[in-house]
PDB file of N, CA and C in Angstrom:
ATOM      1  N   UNK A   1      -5.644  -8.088  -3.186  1.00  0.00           N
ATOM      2  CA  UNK A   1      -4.747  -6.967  -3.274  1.00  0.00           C
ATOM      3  C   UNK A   1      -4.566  -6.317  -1.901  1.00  0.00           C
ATOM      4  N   UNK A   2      -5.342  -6.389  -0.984  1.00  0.00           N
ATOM      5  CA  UNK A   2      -5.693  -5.853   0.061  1.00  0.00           C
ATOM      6  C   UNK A   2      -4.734  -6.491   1.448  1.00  0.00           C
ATOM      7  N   UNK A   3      -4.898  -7.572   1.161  1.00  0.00           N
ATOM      8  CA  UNK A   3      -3.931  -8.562   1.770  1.00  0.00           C
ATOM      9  C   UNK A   3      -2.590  -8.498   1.699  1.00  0.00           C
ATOM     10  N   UNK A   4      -2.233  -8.005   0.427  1.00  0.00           N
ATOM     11  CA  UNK A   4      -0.396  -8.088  -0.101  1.00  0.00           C
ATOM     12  C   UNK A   4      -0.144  -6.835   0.216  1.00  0.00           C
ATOM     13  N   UNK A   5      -1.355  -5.578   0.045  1.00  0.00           N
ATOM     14  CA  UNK A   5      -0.411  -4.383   0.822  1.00  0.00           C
ATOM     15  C   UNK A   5      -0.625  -4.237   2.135  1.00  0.00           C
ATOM     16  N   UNK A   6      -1.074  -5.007   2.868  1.00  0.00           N
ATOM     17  CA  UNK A   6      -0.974  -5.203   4.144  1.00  0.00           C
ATOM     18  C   UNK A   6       0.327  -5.727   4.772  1.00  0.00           C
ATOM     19  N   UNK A   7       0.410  -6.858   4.047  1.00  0.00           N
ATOM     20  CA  UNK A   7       2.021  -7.786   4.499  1.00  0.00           C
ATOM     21  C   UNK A   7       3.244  -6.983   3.968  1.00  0.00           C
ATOM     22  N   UNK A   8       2.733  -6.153   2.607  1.00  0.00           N
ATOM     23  CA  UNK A   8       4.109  -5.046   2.769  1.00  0.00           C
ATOM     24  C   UNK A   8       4.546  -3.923   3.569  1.00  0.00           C
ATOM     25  N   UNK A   9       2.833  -3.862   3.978  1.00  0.00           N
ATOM     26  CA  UNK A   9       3.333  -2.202   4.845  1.00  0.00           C
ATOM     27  C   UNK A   9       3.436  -2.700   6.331  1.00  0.00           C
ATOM     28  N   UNK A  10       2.702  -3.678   6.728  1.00  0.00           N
ATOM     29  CA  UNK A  10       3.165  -4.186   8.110  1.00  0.00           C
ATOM     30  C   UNK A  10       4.441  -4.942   8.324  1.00  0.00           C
ATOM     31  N   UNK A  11       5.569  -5.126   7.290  1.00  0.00           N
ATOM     32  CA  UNK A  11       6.557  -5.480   7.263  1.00  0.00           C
ATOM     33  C   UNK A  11       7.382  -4.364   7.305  1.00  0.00           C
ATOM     34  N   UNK A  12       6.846  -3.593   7.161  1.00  0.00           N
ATOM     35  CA  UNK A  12       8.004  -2.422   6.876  1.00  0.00           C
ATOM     36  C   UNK A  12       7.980  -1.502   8.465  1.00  0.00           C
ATOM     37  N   UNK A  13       6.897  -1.977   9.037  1.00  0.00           N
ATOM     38  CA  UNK A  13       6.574  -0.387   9.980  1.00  0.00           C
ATOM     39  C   UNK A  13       7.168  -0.839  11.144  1.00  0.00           C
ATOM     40  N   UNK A  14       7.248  -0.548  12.520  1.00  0.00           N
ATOM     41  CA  UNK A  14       7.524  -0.984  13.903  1.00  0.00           C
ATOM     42  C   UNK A  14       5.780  -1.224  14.384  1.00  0.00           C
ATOM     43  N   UNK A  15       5.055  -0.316  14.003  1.00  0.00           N
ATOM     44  CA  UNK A  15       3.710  -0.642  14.630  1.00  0.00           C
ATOM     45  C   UNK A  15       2.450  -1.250  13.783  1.00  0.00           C
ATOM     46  N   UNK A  16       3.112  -2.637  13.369  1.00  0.00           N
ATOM     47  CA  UNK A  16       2.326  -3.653  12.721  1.00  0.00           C
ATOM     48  C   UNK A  16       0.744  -3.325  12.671  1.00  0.00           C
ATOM     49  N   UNK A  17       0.608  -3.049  13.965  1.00  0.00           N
ATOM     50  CA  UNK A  17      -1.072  -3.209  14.455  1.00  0.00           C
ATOM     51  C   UNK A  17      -1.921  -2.157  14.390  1.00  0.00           C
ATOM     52  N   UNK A  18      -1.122  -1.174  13.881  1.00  0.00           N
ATOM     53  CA  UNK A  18      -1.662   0.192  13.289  1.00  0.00           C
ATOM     54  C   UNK A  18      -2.111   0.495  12.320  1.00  0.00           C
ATOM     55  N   UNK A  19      -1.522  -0.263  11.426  1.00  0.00           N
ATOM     56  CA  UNK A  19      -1.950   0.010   9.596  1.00  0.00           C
ATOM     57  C   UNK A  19      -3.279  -0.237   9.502  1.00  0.00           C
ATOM     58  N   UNK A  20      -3.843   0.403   8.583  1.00  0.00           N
ATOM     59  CA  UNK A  20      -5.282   0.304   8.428  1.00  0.00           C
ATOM     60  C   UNK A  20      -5.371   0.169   6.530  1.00  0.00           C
ATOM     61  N   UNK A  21      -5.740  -0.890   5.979  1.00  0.00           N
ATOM     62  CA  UNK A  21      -6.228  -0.998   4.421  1.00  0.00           C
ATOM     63  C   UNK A  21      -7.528  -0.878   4.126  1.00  0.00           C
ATOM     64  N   UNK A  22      -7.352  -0.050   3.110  1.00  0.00           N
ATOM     65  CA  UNK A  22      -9.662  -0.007   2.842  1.00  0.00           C
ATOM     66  C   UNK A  22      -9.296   0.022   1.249  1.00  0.00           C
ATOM     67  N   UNK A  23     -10.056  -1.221   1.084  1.00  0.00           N
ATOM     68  CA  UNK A  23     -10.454  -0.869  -0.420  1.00  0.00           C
ATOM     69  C   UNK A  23     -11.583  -1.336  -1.232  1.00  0.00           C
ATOM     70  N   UNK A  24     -11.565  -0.102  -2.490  1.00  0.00           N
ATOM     71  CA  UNK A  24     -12.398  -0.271  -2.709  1.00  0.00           C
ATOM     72  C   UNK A  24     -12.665  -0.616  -4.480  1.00  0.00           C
ATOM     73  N   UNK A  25     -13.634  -1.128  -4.827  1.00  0.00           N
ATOM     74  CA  UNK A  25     -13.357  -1.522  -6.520  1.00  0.00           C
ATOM     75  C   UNK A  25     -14.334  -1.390  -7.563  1.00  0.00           C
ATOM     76  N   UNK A  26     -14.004  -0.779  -8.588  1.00  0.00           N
ATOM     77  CA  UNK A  26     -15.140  -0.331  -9.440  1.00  0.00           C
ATOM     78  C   UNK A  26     -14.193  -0.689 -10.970  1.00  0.00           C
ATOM     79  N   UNK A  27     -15.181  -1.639 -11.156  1.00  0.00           N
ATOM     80  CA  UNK A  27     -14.967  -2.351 -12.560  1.00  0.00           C
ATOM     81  C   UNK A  27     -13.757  -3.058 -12.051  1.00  0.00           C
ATOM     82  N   UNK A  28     -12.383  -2.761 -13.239  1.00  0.00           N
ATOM     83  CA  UNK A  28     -11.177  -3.431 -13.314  1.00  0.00           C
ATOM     84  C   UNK A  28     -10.336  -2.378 -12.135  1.00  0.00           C
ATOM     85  N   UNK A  29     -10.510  -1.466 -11.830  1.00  0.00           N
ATOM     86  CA  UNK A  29      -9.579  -0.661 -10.467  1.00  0.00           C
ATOM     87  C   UNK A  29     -10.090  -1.045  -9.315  1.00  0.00           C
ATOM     88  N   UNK A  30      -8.389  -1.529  -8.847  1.00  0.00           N
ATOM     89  CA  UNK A  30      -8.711  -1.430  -7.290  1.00  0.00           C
ATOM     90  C   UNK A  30      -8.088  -0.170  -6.401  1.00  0.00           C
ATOM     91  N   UNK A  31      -9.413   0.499  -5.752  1.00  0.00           N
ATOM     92  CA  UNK A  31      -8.428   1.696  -4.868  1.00  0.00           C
ATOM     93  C   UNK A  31      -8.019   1.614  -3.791  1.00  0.00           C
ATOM     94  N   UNK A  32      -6.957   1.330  -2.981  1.00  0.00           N
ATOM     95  CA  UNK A  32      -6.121   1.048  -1.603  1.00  0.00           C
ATOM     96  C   UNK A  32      -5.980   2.615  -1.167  1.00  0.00           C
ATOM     97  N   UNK A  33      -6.712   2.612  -0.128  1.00  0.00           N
ATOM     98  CA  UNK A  33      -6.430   4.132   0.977  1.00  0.00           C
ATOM     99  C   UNK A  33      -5.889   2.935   2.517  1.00  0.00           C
ATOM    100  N   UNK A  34      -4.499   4.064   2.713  1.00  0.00           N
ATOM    101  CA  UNK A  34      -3.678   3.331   3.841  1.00  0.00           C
ATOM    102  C   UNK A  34      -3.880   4.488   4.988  1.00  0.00           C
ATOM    103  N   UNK A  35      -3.851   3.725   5.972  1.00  0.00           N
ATOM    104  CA  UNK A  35      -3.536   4.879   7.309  1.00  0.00           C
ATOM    105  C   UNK A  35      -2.284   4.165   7.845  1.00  0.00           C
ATOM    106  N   UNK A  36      -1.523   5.198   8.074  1.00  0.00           N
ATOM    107  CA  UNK A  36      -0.267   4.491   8.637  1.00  0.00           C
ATOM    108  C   UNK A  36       0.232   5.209   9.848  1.00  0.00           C
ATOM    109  N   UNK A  37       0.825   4.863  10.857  1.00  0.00           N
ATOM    110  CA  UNK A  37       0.796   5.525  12.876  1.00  0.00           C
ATOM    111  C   UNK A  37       2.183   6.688  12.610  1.00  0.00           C
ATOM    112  N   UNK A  38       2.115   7.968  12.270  1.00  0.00           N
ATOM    113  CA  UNK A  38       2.952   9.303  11.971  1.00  0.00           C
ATOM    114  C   UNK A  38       4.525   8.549  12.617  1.00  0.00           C
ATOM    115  N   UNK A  39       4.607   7.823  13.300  1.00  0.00           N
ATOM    116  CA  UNK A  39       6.083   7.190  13.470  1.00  0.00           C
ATOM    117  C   UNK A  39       6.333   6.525  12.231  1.00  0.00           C
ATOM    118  N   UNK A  40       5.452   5.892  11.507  1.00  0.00           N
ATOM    119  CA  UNK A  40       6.270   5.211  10.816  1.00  0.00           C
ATOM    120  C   UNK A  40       6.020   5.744   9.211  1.00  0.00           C
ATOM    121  N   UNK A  41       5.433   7.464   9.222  1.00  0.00           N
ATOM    122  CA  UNK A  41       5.291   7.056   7.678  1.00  0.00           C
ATOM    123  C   UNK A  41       6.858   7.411   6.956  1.00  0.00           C
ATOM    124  N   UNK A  42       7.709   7.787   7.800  1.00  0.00           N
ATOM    125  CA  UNK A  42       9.276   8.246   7.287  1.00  0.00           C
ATOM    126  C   UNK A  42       9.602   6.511   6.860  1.00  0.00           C
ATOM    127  N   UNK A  43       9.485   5.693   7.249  1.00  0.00           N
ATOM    128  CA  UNK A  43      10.005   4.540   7.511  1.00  0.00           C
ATOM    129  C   UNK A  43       9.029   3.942   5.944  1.00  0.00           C
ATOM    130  N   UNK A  44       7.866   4.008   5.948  1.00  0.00           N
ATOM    131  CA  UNK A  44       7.128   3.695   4.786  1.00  0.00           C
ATOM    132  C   UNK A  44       7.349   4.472   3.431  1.00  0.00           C
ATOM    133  N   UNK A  45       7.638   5.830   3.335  1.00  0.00           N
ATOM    134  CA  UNK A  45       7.781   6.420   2.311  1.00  0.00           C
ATOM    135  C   UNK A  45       8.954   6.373   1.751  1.00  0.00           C
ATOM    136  N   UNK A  46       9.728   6.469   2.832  1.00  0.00           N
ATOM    137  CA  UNK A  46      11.383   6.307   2.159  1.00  0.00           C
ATOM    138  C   UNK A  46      11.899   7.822   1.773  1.00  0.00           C
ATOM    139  N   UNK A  47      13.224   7.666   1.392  1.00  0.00           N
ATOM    140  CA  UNK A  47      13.920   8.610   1.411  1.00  0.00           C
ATOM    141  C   UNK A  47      13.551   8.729  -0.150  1.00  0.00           C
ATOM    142  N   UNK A  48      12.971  10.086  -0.694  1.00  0.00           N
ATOM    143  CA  UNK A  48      12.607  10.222  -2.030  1.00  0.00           C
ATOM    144  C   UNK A  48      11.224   9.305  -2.702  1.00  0.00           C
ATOM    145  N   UNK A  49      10.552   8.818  -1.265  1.00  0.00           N
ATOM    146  CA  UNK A  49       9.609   7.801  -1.398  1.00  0.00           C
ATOM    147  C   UNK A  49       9.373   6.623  -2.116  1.00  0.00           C
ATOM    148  N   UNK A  50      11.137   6.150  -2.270  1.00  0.00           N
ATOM    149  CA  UNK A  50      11.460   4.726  -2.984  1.00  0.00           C
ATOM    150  C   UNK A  50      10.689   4.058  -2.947  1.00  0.00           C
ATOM    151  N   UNK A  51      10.746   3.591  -0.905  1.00  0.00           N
ATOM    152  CA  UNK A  51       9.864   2.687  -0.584  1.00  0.00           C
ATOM    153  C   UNK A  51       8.272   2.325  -0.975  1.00  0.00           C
ATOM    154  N   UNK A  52       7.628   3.495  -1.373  1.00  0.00           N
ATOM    155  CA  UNK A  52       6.491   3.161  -1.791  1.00  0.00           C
ATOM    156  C   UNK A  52       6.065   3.245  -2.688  1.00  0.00           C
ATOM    157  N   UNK A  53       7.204   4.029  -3.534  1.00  0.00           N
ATOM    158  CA  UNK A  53       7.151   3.861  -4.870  1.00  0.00           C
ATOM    159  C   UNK A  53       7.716   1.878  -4.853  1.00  0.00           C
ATOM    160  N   UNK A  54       8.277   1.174  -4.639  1.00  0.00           N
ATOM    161  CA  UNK A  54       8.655  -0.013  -4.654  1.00  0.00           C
ATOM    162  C   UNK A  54       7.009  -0.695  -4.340  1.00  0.00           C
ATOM    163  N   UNK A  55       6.568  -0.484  -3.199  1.00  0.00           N
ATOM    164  CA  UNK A  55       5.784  -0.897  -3.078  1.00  0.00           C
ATOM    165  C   UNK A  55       4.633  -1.121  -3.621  1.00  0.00           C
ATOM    166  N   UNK A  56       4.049   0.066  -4.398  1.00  0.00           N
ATOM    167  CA  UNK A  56       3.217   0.223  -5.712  1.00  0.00           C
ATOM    168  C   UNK A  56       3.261  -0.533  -6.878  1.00  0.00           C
ATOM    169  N   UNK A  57       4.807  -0.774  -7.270  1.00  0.00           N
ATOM    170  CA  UNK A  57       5.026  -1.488  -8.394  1.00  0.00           C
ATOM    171  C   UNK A  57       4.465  -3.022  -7.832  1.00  0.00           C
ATOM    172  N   UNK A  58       4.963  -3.250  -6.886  1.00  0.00           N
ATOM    173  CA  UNK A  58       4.843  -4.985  -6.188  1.00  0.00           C
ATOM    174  C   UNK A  58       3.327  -5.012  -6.318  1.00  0.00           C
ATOM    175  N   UNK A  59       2.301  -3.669  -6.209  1.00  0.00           N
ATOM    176  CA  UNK A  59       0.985  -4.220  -6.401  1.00  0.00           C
ATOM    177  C   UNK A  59       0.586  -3.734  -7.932  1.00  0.00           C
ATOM    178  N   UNK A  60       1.305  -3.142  -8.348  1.00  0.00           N
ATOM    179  CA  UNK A  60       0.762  -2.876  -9.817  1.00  0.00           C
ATOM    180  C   UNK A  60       0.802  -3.926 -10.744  1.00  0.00           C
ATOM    181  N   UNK A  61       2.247  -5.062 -10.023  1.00  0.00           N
ATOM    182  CA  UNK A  61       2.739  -6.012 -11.088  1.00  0.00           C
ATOM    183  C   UNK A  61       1.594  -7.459 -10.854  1.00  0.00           C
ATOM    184  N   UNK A  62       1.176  -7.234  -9.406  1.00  0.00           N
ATOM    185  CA  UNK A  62      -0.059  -9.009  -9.007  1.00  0.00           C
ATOM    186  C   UNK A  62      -1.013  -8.282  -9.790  1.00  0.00           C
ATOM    187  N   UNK A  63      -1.556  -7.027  -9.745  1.00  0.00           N
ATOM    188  CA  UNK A  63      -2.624  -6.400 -10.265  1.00  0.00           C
ATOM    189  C   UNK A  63      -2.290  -7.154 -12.460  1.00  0.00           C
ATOM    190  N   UNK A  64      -1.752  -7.031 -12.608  1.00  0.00           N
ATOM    191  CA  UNK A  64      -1.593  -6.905 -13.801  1.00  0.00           C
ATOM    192  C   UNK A  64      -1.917  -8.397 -14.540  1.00  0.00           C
ATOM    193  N   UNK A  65      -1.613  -8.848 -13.659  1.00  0.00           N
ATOM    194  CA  UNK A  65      -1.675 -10.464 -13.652  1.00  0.00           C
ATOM    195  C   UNK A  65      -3.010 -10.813 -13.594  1.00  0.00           C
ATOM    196  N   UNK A  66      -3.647 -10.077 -12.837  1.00  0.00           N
ATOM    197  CA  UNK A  66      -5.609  -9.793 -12.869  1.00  0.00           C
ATOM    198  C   UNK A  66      -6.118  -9.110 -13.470  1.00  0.00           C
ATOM    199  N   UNK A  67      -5.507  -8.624 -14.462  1.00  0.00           N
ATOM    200  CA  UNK A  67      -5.836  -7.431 -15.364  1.00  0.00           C
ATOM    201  C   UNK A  67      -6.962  -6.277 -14.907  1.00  0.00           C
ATOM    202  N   UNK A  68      -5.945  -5.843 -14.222  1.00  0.00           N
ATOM    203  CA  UNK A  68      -6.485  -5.032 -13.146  1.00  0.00           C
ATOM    204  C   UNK A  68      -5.407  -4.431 -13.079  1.00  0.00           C
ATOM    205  N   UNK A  69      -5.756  -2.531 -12.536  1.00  0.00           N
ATOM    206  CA  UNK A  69      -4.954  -1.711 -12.099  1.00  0.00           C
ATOM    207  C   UNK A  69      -5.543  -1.383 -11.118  1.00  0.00           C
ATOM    208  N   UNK A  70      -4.376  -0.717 -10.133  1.00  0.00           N
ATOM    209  CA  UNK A  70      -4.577  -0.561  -8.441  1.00  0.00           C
ATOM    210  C   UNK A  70      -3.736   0.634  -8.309  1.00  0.00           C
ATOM    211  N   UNK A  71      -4.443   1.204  -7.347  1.00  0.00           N
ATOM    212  CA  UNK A  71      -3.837   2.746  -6.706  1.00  0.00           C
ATOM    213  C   UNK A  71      -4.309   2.628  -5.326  1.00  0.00           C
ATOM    214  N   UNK A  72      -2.459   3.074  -4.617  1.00  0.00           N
ATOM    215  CA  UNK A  72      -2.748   3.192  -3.688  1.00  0.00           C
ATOM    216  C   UNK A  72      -2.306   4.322  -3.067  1.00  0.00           C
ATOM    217  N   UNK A  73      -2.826   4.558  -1.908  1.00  0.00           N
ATOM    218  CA  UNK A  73      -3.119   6.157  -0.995  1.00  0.00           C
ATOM    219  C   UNK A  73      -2.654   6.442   0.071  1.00  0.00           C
ATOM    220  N   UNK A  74      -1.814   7.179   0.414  1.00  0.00           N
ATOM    221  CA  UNK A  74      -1.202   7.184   2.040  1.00  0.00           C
ATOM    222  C   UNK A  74      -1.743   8.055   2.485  1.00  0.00           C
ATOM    223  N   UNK A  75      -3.150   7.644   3.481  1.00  0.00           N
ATOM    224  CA  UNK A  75      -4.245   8.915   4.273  1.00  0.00           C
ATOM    225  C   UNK A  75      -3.098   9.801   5.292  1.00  0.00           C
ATOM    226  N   UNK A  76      -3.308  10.810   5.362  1.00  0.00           N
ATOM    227  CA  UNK A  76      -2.589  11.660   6.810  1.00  0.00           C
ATOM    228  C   UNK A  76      -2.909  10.965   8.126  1.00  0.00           C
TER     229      UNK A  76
END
């Protein structure tokens, strides 16, 4: 899980090499805390925070498939 929101949020940003994923898992949840470089969290959240609302679903839906639910976190 950790991996796929990596390739989404480093696809999305200008500063690839910034993103930071930590996660962590207890039982069937996985928890994703993101750090993302203040240039790009306009660019990650989106206008009305589509974008990461989009992005959530893309891991809620592999998650589901592992019967597993996942939350993820955009640190300041």
């Amino acid at each position: 899980m950790k991996e796929l929101a990596t390739l989404l949020l480093k696809s999305l940003s200008s500063m690839p090499d910034n993103i930071v994923v930590e996660e962590k898992t207890e039982d069937n949840k996985i928890f994703l805390s993101t750090k993302v470089d203040t240039a790009d969290k306009g660019k990650v959240i989106g206008k009305d925070g589509c974008i990461i609302k989009a992005v959530r679903t893309v891991l809620t839906a592999a998650a589901a498939k592992q019967n597993k639910k996942v939350t993820l976190k955009l640190e300041d």
